[in-house]
N, C-alpha and C. Protein backbone atom coordinates (compact mmCIF):
# COMPACT_ATOMS: atom_id res chain seq x y z
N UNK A 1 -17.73 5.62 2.35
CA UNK A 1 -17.71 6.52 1.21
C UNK A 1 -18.88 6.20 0.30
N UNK A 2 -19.21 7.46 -0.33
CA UNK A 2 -20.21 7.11 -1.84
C UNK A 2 -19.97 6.38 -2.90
N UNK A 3 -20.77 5.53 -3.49
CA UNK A 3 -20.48 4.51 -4.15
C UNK A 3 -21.77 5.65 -5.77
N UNK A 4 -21.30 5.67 -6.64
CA UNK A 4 -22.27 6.22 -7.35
C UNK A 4 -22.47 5.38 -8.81
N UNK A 5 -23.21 5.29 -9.40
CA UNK A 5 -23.24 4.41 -10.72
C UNK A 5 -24.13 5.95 -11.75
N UNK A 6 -23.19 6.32 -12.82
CA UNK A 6 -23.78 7.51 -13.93
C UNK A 6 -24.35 6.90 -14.67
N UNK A 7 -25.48 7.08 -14.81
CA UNK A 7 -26.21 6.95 -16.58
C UNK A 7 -26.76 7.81 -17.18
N UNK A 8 -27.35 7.92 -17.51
CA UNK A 8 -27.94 9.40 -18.27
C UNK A 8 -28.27 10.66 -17.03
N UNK A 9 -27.48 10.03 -15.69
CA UNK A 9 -27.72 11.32 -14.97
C UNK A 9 -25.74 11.42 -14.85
N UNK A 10 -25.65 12.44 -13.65
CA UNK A 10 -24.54 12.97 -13.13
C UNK A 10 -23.26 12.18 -12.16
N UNK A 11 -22.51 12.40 -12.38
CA UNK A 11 -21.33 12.31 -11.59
C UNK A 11 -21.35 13.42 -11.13
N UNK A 12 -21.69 13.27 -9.32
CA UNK A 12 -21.57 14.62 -8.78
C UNK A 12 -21.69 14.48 -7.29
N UNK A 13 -22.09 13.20 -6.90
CA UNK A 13 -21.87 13.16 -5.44
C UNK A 13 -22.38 14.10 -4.49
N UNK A 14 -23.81 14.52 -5.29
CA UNK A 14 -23.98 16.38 -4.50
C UNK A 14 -23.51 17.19 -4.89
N UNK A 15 -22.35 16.95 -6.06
CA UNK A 15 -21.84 18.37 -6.35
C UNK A 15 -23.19 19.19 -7.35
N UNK A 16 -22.61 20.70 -7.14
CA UNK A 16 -23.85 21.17 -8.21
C UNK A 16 -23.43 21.32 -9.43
N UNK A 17 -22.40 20.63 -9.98
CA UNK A 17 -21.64 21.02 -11.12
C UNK A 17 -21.47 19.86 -11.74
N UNK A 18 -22.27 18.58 -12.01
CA UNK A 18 -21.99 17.04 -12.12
C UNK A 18 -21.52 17.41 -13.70
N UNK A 19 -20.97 15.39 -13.63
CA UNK A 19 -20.44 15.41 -14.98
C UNK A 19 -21.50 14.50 -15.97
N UNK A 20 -21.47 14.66 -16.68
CA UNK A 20 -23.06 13.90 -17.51
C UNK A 20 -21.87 12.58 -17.82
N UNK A 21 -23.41 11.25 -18.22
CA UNK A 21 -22.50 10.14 -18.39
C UNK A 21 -23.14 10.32 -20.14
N UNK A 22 -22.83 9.24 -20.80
CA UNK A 22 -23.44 9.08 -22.11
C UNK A 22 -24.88 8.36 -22.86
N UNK A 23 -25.73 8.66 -22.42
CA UNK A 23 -26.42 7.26 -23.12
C UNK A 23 -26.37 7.03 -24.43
N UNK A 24 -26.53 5.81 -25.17
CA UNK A 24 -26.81 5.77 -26.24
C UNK A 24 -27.55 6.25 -27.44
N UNK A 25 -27.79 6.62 -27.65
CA UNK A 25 -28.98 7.41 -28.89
C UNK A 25 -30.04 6.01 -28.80
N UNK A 26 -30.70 6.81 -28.98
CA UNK A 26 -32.22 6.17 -29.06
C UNK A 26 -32.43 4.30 -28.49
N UNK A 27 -31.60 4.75 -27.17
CA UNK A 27 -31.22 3.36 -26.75
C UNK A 27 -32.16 3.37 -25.05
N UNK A 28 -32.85 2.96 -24.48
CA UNK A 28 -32.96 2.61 -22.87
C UNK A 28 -32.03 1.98 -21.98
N UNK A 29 -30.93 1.46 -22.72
CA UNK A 29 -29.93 0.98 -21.76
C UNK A 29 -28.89 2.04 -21.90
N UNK A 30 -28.17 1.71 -20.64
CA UNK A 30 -27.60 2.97 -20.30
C UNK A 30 -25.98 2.74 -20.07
N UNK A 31 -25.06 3.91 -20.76
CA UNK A 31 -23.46 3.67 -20.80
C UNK A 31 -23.43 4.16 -19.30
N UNK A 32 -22.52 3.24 -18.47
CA UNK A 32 -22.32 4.26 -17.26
C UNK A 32 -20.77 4.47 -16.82
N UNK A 33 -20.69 5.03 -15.88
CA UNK A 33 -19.81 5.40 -15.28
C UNK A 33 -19.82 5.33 -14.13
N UNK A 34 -18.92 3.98 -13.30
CA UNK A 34 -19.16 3.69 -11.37
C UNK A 34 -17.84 4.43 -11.28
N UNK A 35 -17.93 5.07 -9.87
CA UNK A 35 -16.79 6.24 -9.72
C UNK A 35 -16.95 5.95 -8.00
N UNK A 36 -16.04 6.29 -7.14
CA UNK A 36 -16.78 6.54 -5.72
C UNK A 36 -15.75 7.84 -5.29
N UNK A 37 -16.32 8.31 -4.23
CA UNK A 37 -15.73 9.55 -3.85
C UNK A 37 -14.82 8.44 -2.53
N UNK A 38 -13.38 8.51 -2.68
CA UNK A 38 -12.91 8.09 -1.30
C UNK A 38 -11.75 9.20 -0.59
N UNK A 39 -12.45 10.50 -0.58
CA UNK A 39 -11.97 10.96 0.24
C UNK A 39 -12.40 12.71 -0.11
N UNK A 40 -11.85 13.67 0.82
CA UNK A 40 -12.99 15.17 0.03
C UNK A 40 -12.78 15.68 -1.33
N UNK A 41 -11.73 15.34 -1.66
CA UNK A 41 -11.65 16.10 -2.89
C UNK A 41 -10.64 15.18 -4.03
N UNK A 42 -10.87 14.11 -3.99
CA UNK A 42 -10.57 12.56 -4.54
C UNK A 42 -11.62 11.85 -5.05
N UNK A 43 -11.28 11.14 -5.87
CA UNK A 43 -12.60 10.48 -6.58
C UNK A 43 -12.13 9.55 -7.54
N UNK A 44 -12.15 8.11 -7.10
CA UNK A 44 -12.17 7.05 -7.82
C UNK A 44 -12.60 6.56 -9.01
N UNK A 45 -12.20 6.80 -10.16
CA UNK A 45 -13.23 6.24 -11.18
C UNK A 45 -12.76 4.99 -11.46
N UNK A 46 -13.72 4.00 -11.46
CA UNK A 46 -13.27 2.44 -11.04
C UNK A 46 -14.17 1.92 -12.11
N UNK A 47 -15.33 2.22 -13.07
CA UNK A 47 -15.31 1.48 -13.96
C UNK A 47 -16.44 1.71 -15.33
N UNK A 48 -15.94 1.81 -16.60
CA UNK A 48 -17.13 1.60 -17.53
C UNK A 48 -17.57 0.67 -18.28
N UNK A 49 -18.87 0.88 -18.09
CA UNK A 49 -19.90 -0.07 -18.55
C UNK A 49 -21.05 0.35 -20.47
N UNK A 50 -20.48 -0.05 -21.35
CA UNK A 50 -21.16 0.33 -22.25
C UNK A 50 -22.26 -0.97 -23.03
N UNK A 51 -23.63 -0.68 -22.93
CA UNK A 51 -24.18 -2.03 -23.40
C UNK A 51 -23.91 -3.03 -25.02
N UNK A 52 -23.42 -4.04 -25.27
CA UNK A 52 -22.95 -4.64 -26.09
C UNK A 52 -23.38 -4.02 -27.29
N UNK A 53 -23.99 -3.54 -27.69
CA UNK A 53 -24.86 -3.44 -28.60
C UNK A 53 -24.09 -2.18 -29.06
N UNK A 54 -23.66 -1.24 -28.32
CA UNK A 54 -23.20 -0.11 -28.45
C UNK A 54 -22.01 0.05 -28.40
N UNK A 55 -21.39 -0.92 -28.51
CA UNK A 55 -19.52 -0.75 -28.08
C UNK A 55 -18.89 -0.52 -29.35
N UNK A 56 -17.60 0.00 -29.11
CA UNK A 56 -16.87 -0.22 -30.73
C UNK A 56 -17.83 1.44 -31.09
N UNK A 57 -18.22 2.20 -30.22
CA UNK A 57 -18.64 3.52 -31.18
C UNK A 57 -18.50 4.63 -30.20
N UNK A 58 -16.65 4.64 -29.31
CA UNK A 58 -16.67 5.74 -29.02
C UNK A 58 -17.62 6.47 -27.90
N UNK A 59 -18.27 5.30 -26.96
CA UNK A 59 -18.84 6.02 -25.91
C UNK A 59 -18.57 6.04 -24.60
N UNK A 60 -17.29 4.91 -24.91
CA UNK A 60 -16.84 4.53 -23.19
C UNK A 60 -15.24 6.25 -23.40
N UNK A 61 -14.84 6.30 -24.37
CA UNK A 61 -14.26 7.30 -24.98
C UNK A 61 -15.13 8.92 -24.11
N UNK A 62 -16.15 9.12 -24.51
CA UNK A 62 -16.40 10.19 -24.07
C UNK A 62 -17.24 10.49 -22.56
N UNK A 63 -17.33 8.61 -21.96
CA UNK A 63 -17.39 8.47 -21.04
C UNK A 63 -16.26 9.69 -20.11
N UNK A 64 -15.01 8.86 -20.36
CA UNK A 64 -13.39 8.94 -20.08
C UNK A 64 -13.15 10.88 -19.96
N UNK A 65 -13.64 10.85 -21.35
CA UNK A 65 -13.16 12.18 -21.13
C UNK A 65 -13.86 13.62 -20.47
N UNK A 66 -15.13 13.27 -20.30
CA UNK A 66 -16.46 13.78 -19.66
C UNK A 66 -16.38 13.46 -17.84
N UNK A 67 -15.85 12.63 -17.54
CA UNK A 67 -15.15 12.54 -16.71
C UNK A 67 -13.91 13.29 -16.11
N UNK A 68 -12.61 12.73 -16.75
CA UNK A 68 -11.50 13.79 -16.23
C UNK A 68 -11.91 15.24 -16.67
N UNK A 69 -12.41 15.84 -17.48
CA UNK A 69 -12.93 17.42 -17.68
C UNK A 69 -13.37 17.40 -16.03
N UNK A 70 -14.39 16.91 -15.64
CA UNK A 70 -15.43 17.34 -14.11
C UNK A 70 -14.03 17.34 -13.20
N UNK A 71 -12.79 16.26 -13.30
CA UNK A 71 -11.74 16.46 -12.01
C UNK A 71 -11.23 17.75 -12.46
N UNK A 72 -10.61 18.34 -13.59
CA UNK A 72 -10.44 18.92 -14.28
C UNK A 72 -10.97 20.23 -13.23
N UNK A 73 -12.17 20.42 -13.79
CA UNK A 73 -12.68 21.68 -13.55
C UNK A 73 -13.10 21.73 -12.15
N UNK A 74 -13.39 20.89 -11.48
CA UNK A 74 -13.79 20.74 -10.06
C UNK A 74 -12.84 20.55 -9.09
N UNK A 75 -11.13 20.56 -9.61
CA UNK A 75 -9.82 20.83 -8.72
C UNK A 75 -9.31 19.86 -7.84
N UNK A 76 -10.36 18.12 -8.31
CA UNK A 76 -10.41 16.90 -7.65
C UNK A 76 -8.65 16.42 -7.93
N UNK A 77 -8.54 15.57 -7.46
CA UNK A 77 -7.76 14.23 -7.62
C UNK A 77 -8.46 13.06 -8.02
N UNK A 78 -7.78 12.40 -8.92
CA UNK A 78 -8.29 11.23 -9.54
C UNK A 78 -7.70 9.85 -9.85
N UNK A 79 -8.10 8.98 -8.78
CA UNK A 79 -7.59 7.38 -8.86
C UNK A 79 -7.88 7.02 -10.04
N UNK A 80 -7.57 6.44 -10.71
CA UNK A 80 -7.95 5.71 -11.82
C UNK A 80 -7.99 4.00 -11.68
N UNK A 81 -9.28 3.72 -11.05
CA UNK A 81 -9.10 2.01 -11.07
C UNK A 81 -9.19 1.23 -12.46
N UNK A 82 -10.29 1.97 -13.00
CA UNK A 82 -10.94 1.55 -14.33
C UNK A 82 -9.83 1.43 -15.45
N UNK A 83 -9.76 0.50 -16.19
CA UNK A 83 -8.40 0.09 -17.28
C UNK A 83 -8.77 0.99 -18.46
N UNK A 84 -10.11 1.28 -18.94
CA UNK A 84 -10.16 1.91 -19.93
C UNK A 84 -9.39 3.40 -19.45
N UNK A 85 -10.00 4.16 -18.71
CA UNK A 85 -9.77 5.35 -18.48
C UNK A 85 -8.13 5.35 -17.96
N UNK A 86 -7.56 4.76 -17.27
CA UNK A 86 -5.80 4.46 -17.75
C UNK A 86 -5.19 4.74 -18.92
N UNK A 87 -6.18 4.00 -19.92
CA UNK A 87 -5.77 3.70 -21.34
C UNK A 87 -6.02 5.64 -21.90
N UNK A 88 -7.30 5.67 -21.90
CA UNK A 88 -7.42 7.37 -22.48
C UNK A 88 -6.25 8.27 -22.30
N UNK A 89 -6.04 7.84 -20.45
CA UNK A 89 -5.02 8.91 -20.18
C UNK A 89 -3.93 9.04 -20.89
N UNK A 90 -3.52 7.53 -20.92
CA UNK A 90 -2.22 6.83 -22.05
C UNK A 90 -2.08 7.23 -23.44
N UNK A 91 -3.58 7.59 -23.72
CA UNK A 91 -3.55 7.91 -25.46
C UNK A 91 -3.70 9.80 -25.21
N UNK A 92 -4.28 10.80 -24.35
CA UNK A 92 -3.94 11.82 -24.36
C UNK A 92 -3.49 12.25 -22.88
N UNK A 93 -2.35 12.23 -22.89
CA UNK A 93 -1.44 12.59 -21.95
C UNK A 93 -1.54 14.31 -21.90
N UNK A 94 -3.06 14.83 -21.43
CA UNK A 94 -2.69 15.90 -21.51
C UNK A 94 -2.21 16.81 -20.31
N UNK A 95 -1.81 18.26 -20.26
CA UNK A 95 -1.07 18.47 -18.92
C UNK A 95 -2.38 18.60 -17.50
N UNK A 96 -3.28 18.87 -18.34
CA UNK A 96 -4.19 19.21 -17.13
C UNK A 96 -4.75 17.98 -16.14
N UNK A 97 -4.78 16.56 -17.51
CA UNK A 97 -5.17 15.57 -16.65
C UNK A 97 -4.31 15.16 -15.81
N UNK A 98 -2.78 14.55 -16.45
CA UNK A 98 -1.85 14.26 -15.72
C UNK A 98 -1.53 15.05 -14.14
N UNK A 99 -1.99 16.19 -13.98
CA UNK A 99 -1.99 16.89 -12.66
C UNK A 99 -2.63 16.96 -12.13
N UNK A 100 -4.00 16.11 -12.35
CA UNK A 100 -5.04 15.90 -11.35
C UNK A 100 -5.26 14.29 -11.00
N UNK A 101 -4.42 13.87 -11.40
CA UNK A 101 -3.88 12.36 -10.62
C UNK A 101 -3.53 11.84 -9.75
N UNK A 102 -4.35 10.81 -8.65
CA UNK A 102 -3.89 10.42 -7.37
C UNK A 102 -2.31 9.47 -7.93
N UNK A 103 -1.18 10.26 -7.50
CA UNK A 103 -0.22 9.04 -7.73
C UNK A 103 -0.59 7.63 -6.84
């Protein structure tokens, strides 16, 4: 399977519809998002990475949610390895994400 790492480009695996990751404002290091596709229409998001400097301001947050939107709209299933993005789900339990969840 694809192993992908987002930074200021796409979560998209080829798709033509990727999901943008975040960078920092006026920063060269880059917030990312490692995700892998393990299976056709499944997709692992297994982990974020925001550089120290930048944490504590809400970017691993819109990491999370810039993310489930793309399973969202792209009709995926979604593992959740990554603890933060667990946690998002935990704080908005909304109906659309909760149904695009690999139990």
């Amino acid at each position: 399977m694809e192993k992908h790492c987002s930074a200021p480009s796409f979560l998209s695996g080829g798709n033509p519809n990727p999901v943008p990751s975040v960078p920092p404002p006026g920063c060269h290091d880059k917030a990312v998002l490692l995700y892998e596709y393990v299976g056709k229409r499944i997709v692992d998001l297994q982990h974020t990475e925001v550089p120290d400097a930048y944490r504590g301001r809400g970017i691993a947050k819109h990491l999370a949610k810039a993310a489930l939107d793309f399973v969202v709209e792209e009709d995926l299933k979604a593992h959740l390895t990554c603890w933060y993005i667990q946690k998002y789900v935990k704080e908005n339990p909304l109906p659309q994400y909760l149904e695009h969840l690999q139990p």
